[in-house]
C-alpha atoms as a PDB file:
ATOM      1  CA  UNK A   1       0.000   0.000   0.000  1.00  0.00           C
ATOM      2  CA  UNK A   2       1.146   3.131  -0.767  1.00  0.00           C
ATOM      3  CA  UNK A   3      -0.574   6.215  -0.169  1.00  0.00           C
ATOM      4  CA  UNK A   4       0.810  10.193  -1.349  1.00  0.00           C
ATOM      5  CA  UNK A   5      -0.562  13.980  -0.025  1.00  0.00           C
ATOM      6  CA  UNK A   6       1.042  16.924  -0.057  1.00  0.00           C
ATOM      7  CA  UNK A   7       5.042  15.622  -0.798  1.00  0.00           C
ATOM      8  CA  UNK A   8       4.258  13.093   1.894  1.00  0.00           C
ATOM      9  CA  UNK A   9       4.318   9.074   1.138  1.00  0.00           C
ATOM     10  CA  UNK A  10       2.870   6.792   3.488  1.00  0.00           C
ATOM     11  CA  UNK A  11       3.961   3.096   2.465  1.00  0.00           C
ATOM     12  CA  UNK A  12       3.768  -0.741   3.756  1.00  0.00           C
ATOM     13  CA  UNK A  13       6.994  -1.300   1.774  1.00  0.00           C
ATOM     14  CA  UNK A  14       9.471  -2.839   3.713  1.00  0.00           C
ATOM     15  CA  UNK A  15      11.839  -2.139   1.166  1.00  0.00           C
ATOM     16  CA  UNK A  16      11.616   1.322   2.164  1.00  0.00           C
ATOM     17  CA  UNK A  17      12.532   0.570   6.031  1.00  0.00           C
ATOM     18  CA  UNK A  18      15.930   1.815   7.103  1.00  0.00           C
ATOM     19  CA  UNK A  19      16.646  -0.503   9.858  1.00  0.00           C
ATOM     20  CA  UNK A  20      20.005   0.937  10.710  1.00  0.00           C
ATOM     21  CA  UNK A  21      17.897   4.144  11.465  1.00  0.00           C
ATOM     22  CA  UNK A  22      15.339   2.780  13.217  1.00  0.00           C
ATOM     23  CA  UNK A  23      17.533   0.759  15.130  1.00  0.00           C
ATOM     24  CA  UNK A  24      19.626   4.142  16.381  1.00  0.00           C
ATOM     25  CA  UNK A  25      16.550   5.160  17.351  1.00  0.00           C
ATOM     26  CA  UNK A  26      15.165   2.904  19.241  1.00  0.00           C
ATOM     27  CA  UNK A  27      18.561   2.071  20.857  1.00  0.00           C
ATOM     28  CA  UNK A  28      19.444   5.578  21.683  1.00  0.00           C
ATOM     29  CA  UNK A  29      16.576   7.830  22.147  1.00  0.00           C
ATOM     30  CA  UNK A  30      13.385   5.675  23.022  1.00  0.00           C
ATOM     31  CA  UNK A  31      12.959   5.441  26.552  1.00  0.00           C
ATOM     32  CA  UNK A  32      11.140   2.016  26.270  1.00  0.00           C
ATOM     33  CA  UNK A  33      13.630  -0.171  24.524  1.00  0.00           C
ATOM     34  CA  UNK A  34      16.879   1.928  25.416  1.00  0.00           C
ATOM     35  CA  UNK A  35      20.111  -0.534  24.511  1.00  0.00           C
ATOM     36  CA  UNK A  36      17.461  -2.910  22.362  1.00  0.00           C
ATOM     37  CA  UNK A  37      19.698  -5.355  19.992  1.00  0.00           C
ATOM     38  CA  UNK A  38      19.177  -4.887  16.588  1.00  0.00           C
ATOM     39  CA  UNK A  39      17.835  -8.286  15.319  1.00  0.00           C
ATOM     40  CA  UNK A  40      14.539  -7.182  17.097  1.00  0.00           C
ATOM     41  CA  UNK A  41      14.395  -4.486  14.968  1.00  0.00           C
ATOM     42  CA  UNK A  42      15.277  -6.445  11.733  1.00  0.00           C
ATOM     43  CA  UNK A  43      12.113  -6.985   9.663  1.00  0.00           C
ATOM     44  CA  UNK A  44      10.430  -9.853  10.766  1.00  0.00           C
ATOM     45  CA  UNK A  45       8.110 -12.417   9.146  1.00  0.00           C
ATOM     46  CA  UNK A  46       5.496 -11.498   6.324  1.00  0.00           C
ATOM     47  CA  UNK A  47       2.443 -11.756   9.364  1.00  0.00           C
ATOM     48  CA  UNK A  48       3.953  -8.561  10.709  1.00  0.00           C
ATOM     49  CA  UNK A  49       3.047  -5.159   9.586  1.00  0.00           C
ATOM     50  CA  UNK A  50       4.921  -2.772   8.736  1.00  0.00           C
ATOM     51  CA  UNK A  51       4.718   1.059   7.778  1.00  0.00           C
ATOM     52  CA  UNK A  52       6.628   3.979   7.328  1.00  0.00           C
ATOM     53  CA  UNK A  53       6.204   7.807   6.958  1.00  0.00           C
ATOM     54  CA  UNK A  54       8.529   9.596   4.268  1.00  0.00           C
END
């Protein structure tokens, strides 16, 4: 699914994730999951879903 407004893409594409990113993230700056390892964060089977704001 992809969906477009206003220079904005909103897309189910996991292709699109940038797990290193995320990762950081999650690792550095989220106080829930502070120090999480990254294979967590890798994409995980097809049943999950997934989205991303760009």
């Amino acid at each position: 699914m992809k969906y477009q407004k206003n220079g904005f893409v909103i897309s189910t594409d996991k292709e699109l994730l940038q797990i290193d990113m995320i990762h950081k993230y999650l690792s550095e700056e989220a106080y829930w999951c502070k120090n999480i390892p990254k294979e967590p964060v890798q994409p995980v089977p097809p049943t999950t879903y997934h989205s991303g704001g760009y």
